[in-house]
C-alpha atoms as a PDB file:
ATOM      1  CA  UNK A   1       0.000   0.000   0.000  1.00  0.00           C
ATOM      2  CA  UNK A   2       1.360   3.659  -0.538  1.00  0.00           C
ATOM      3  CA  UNK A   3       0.990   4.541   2.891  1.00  0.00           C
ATOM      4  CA  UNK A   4       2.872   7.670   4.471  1.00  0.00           C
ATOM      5  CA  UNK A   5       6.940   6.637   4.737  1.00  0.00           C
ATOM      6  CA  UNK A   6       9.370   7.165   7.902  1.00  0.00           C
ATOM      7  CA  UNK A   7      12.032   9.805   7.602  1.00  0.00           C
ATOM      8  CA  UNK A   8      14.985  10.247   9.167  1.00  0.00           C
ATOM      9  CA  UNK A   9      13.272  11.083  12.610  1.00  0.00           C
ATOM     10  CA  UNK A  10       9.844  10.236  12.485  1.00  0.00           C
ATOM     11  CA  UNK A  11       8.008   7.015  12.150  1.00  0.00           C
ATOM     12  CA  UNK A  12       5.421   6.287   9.440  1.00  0.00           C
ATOM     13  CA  UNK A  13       2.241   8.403  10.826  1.00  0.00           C
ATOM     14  CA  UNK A  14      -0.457   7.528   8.868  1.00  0.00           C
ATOM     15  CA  UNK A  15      -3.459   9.507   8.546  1.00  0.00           C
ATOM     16  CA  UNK A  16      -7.076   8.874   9.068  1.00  0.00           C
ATOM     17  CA  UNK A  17      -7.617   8.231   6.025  1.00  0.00           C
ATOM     18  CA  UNK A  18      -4.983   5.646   5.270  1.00  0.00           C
ATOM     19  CA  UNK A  19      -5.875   3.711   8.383  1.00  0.00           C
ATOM     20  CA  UNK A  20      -9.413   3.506   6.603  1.00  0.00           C
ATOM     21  CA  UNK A  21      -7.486   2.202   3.512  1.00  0.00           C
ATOM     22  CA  UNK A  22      -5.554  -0.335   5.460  1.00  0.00           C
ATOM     23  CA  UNK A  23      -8.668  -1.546   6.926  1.00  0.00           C
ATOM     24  CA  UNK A  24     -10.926  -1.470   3.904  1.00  0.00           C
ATOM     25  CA  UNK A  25      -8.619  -3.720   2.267  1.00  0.00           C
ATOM     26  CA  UNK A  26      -7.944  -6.038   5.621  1.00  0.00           C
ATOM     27  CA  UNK A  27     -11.634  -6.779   5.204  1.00  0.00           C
ATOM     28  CA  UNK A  28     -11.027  -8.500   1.896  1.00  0.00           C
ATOM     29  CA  UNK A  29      -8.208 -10.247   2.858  1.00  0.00           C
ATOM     30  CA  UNK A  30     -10.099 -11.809   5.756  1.00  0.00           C
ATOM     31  CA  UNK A  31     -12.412 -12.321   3.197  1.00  0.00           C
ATOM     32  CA  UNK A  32     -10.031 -14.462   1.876  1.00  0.00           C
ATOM     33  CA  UNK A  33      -7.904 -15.880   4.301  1.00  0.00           C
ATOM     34  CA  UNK A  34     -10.692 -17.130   6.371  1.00  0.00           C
ATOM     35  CA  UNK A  35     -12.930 -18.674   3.176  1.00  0.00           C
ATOM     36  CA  UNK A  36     -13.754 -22.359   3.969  1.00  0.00           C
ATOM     37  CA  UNK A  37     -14.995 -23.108   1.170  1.00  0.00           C
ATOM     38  CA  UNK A  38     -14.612 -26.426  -1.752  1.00  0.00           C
ATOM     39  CA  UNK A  39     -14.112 -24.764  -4.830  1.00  0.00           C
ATOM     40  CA  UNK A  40     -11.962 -20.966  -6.121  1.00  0.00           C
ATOM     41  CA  UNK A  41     -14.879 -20.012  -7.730  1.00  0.00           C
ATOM     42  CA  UNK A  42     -17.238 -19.273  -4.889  1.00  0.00           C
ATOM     43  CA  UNK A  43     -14.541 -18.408  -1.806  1.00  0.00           C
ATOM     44  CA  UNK A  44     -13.840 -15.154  -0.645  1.00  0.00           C
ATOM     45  CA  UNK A  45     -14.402 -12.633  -2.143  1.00  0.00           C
ATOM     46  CA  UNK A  46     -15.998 -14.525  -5.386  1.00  0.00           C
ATOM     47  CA  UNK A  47     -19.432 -13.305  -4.480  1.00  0.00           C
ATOM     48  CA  UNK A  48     -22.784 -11.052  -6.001  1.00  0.00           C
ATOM     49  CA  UNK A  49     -20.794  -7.857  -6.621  1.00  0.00           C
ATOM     50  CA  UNK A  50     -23.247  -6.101  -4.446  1.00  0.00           C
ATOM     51  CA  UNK A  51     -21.889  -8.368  -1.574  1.00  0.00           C
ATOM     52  CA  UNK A  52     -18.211  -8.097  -2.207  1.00  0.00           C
ATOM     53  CA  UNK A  53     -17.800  -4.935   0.062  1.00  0.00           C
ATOM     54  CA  UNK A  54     -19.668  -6.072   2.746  1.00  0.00           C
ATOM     55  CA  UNK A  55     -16.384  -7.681   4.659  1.00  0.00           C
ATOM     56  CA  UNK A  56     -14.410  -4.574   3.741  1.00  0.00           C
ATOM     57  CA  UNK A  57     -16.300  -1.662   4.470  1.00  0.00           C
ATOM     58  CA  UNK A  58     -17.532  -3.081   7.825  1.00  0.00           C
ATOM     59  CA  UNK A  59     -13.978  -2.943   8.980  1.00  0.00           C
ATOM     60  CA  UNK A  60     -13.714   0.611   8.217  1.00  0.00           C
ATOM     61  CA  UNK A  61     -16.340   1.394  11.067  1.00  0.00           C
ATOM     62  CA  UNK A  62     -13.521   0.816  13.678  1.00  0.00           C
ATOM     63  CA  UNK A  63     -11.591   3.784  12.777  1.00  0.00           C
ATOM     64  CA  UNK A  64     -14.069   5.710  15.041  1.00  0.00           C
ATOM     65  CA  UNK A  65     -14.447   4.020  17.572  1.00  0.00           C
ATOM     66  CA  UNK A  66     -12.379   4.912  21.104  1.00  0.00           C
ATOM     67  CA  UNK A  67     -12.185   1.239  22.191  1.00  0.00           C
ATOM     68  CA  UNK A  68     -10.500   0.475  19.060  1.00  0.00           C
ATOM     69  CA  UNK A  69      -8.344   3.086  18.604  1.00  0.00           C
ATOM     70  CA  UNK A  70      -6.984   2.967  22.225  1.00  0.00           C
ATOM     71  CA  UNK A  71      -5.529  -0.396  21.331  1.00  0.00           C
ATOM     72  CA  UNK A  72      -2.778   1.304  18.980  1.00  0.00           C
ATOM     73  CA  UNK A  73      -3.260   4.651  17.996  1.00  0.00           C
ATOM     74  CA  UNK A  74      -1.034   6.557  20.342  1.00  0.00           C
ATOM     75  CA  UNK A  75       1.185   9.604  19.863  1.00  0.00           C
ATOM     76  CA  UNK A  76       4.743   8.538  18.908  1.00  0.00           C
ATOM     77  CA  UNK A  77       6.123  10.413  21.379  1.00  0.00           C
ATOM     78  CA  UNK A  78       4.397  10.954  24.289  1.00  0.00           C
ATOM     79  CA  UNK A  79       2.483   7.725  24.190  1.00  0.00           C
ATOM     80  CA  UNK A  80      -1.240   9.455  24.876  1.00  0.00           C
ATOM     81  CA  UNK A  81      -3.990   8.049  22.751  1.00  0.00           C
ATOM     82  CA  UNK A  82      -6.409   9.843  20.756  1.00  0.00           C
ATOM     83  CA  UNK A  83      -8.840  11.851  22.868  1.00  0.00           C
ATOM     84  CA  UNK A  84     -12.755  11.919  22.119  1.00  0.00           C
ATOM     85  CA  UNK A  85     -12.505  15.299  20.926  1.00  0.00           C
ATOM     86  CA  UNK A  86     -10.328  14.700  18.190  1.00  0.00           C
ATOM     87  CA  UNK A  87     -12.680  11.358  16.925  1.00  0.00           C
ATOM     88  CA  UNK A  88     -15.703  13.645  17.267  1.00  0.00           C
ATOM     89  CA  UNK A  89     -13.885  16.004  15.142  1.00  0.00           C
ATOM     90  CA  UNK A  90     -13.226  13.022  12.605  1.00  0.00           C
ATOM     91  CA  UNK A  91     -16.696  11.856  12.767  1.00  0.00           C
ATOM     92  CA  UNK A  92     -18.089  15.605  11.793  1.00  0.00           C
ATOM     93  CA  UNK A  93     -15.677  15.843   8.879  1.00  0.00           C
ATOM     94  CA  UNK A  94     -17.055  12.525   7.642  1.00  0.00           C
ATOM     95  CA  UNK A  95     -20.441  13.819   7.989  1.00  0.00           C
ATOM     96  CA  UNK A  96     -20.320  17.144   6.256  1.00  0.00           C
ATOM     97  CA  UNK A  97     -22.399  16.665   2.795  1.00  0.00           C
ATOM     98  CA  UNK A  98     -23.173  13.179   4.073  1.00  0.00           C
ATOM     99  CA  UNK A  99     -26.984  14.005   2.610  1.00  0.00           C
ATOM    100  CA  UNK A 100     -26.334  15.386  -0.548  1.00  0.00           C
ATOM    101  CA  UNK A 101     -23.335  12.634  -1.232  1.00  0.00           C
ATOM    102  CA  UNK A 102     -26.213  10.243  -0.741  1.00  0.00           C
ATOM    103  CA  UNK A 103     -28.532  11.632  -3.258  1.00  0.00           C
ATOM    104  CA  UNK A 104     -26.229  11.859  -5.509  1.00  0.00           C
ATOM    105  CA  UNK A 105     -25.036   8.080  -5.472  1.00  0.00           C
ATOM    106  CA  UNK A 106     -28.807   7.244  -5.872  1.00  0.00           C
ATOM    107  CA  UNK A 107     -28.866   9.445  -8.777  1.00  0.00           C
ATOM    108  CA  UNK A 108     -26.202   7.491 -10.547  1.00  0.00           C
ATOM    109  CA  UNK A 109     -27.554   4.237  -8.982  1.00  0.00           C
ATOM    110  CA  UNK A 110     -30.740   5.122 -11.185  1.00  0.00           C
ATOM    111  CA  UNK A 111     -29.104   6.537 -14.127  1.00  0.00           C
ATOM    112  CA  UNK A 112     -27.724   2.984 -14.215  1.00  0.00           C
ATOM    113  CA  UNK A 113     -30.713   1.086 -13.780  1.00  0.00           C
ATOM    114  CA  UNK A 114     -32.013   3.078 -16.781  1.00  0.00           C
ATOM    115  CA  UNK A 115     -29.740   2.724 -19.913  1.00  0.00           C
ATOM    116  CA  UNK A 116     -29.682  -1.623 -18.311  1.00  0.00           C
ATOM    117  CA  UNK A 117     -33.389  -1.613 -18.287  1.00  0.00           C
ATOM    118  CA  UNK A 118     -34.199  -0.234 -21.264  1.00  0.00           C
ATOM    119  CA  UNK A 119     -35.425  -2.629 -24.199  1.00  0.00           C
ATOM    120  CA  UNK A 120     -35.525  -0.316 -27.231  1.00  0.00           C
ATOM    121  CA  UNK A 121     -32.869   2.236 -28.784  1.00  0.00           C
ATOM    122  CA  UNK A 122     -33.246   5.557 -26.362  1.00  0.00           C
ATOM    123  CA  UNK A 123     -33.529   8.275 -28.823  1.00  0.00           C
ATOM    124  CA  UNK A 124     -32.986  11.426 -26.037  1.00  0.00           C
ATOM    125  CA  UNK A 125     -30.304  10.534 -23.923  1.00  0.00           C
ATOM    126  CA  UNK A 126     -30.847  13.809 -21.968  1.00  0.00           C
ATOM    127  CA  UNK A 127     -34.646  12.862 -21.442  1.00  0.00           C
ATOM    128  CA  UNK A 128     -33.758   8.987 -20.260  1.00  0.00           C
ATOM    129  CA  UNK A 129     -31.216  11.070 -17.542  1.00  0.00           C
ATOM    130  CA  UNK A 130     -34.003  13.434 -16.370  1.00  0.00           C
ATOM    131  CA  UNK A 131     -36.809  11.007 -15.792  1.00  0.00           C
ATOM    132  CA  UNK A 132     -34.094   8.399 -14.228  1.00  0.00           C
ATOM    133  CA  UNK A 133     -32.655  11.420 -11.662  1.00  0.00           C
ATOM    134  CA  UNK A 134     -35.976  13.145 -11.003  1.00  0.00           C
ATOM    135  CA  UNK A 135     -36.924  11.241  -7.362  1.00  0.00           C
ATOM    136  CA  UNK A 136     -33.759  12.330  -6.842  1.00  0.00           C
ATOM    137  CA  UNK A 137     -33.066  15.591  -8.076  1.00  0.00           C
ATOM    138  CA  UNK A 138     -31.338  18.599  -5.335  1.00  0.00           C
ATOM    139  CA  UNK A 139     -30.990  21.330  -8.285  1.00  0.00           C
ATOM    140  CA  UNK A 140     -32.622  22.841 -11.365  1.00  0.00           C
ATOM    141  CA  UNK A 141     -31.270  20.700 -14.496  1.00  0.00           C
ATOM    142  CA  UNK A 142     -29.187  22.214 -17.036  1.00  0.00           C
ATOM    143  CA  UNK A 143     -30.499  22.208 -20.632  1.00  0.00           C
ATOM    144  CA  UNK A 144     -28.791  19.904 -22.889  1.00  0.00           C
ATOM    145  CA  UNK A 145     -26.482  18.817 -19.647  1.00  0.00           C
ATOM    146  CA  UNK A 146     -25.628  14.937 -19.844  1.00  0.00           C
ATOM    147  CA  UNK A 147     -23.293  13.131 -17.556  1.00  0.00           C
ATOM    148  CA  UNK A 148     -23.772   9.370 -19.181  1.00  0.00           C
ATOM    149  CA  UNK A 149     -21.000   9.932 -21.704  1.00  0.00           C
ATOM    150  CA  UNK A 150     -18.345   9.780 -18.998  1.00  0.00           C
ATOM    151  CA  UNK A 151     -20.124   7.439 -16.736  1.00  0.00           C
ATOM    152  CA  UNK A 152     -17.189   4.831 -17.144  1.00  0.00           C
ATOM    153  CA  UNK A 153     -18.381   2.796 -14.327  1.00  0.00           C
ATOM    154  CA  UNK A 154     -21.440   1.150 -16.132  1.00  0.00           C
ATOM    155  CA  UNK A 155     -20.169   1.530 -19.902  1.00  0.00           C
ATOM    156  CA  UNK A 156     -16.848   0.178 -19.332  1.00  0.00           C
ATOM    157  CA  UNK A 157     -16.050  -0.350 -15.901  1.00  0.00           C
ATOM    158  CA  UNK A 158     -17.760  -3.509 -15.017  1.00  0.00           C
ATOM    159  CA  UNK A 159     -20.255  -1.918 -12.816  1.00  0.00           C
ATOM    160  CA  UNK A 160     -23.202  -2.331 -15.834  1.00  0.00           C
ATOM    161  CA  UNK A 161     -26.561  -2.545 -13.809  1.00  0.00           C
ATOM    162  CA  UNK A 162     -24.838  -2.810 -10.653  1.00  0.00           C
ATOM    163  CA  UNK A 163     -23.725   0.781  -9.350  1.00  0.00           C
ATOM    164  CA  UNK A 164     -25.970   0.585  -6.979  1.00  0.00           C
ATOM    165  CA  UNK A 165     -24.002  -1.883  -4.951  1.00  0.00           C
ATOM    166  CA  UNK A 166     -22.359   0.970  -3.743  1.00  0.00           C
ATOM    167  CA  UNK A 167     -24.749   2.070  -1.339  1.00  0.00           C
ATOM    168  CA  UNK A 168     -26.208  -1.116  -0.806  1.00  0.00           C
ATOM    169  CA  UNK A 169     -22.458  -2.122   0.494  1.00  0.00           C
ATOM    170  CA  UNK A 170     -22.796   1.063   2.672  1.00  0.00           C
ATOM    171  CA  UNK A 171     -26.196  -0.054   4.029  1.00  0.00           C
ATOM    172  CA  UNK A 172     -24.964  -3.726   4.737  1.00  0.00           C
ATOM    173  CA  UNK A 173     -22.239  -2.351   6.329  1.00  0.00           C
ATOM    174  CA  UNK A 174     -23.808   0.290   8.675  1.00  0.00           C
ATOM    175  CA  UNK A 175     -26.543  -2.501   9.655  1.00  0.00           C
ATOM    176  CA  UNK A 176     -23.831  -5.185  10.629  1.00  0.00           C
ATOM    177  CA  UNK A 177     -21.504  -3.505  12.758  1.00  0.00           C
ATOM    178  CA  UNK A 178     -25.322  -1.920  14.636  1.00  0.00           C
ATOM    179  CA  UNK A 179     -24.881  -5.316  16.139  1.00  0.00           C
ATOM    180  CA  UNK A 180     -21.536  -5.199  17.223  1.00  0.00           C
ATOM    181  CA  UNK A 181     -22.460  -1.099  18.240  1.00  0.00           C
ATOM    182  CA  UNK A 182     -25.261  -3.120  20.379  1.00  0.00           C
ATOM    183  CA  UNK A 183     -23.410  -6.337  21.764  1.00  0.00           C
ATOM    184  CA  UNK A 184     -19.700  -4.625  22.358  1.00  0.00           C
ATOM    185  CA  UNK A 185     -17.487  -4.018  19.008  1.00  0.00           C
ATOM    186  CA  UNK A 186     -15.191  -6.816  20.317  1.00  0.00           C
ATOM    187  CA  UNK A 187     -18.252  -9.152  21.028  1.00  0.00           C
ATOM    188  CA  UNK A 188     -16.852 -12.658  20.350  1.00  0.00           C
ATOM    189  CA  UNK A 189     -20.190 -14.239  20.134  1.00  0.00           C
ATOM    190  CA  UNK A 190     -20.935 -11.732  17.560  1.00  0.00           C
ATOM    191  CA  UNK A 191     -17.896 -11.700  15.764  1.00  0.00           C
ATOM    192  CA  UNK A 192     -18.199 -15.757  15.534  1.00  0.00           C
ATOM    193  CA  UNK A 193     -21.960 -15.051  14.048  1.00  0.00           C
ATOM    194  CA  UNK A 194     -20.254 -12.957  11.492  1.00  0.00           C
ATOM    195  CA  UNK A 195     -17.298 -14.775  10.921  1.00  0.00           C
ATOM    196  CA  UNK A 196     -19.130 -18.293  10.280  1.00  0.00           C
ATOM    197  CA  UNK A 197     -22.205 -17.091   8.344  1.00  0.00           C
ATOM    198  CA  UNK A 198     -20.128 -13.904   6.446  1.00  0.00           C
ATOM    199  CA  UNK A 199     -16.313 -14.532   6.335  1.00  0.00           C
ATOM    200  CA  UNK A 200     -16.009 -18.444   5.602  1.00  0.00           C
ATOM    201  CA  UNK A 201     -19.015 -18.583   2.949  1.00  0.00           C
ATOM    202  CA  UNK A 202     -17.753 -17.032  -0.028  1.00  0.00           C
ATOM    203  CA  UNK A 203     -20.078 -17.132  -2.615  1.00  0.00           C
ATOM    204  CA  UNK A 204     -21.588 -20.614  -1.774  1.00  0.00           C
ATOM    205  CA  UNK A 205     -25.240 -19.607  -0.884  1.00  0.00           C
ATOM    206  CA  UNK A 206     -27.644 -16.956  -1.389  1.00  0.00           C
ATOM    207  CA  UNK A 207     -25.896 -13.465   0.269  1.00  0.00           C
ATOM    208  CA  UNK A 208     -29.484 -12.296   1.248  1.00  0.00           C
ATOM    209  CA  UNK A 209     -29.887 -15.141   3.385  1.00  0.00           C
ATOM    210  CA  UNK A 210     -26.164 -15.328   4.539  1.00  0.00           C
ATOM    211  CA  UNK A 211     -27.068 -12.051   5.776  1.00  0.00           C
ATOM    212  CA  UNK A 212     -30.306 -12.821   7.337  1.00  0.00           C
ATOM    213  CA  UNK A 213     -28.572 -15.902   9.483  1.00  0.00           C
ATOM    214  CA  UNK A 214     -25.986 -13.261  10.395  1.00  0.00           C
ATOM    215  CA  UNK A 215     -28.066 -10.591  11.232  1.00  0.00           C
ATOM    216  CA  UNK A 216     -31.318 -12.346  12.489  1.00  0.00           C
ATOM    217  CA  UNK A 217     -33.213  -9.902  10.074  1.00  0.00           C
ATOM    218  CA  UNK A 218     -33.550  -8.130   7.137  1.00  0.00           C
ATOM    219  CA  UNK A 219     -30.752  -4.943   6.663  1.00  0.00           C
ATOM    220  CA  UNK A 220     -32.424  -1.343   7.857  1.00  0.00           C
ATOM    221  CA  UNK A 221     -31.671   1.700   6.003  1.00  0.00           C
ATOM    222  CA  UNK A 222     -31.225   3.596   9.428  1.00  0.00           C
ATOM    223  CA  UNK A 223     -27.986   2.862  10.920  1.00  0.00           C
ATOM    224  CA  UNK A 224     -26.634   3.606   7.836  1.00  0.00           C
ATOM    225  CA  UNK A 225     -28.666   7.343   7.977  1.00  0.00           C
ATOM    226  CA  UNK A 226     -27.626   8.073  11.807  1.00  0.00           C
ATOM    227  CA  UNK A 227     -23.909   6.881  11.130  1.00  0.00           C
ATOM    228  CA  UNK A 228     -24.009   9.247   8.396  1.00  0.00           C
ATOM    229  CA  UNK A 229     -25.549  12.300  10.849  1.00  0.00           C
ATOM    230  CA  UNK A 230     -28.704  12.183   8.563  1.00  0.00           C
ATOM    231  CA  UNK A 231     -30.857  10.926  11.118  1.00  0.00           C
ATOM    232  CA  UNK A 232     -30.590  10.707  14.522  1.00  0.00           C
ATOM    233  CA  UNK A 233     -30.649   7.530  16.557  1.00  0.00           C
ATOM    234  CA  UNK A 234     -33.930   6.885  18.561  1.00  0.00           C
ATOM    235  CA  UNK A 235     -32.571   7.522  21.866  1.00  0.00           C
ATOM    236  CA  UNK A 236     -31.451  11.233  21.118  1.00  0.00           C
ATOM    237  CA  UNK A 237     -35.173  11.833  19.491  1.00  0.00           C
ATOM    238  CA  UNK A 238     -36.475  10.386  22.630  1.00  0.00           C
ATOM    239  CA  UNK A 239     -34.296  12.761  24.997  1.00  0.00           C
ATOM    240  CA  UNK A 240     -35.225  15.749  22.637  1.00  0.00           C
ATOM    241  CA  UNK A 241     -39.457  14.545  22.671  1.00  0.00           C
ATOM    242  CA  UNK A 242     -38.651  14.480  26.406  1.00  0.00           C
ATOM    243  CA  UNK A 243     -37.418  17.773  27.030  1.00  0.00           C
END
């Protein structure tokens, strides 16, 4: 990984941002390492491409959380850890524009599920954009604007009828590690849940109902929304109702 190098007098401090990375991409490898499965075709991280990021993104909820960072993330020098302050501050940062980023995705998510659904030549490209975007849409459309000619992801990029996996990834994730937020994010009985019906499958059963055995239900939109500060979880409404 191209992660921050030491110098002469400093360790490598990485940032934030490339403890995410380093994360993220633990998640596959666990993916991997831990498959238990009979053939290459269905272990790891050979599953529905709107499953694959499920293992990887849910590691990258750690990086906020105290308990977790306390375990390694001290200052090089005087050995304090990170105080709450400073992970609130992270956790802000990470919200700002959380809303609109979300709309947008969507947007694209539907754009996609447009041009892949459609059964006849589309003679307005502009129009096909408009009616995909318009549940939606944040600002006034531009005349003549399209964005579909550089949309690489679906055209060329593999992604064809499957952007939306995405978000979906970010709504797996949100909703899996709400049990951990629940049970302790160190939880072994939890962890075991996720490792045996998540982490050892692969791709050798339905992911809906891997998920289902893991998570005793169906995934919820609303951790994702509160992690993201676009909702707030029920205990805070309850304080505010109260007071």
């Amino acid at each position: 990984m191209n992660f921050t190098k030491p110098t002469a007098d400093k360790p490598s401090l990485l940032t934030p941002y490339e403890v995410e990375t380093f994360l993220h991409e633990f998640g596959h490898a666990l993916h991997g390492l831990l498959a238990n499965t009979t053939y290459a075709s269905l272990s790891g991280t050979n599953v529905y491409r709107d499953f694959v990021e499920l293992p990887s993104q849910f590691n990258e909820n750690y990086l906020t959380e105290k308990e977790f960072l306390d375990g390694f993330a001290r200052h090089y020098i005087t050995g304090e850890t990170i105080p709450q302050e400073l992970v609130d501050k992270i956790i802000r940062s990470a919200q700002f524009g959380a809303a609109y980023a979300c709309i947008r995705q969507l947007g694209f998510g539907y754009t996609d599920m447009a041009w892949h659904d459609a059964t006849q030549p589309i003679e307005d490209a502009v129009a096909l954009e408009r009616q995909a975007t318009k549940q939606v849409e944040i600002f006034e459309p531009v005349d003549n604007l399209i964005f579909s000619p550089t949309f690489s992801h679906i055209f060329s990029g593999g992604y064809a009828a499957g952007y939306y996996g995405y978000k979906w990834a970010e709504v797996l994730d949100a909703d899996a590690f709400a049990k951990f937020k629940e049970n302790g994010i160190f939880d072994k009985n939890t962890a075991n849940e996720f490792l045996n019906n998540i982490l050892t499958q692969g791709g050798t059963d339905n992911p809906a109902k891997l998920y289902r055995q893991f998570r005793g239900q169906d995934p919820s939109i609303d951790a994702l929304l509160i992690r993201d500060g676009i909702k707030k979880a029920p205990e805070i409404n309850a304080e505010i109702n109260k007071n």
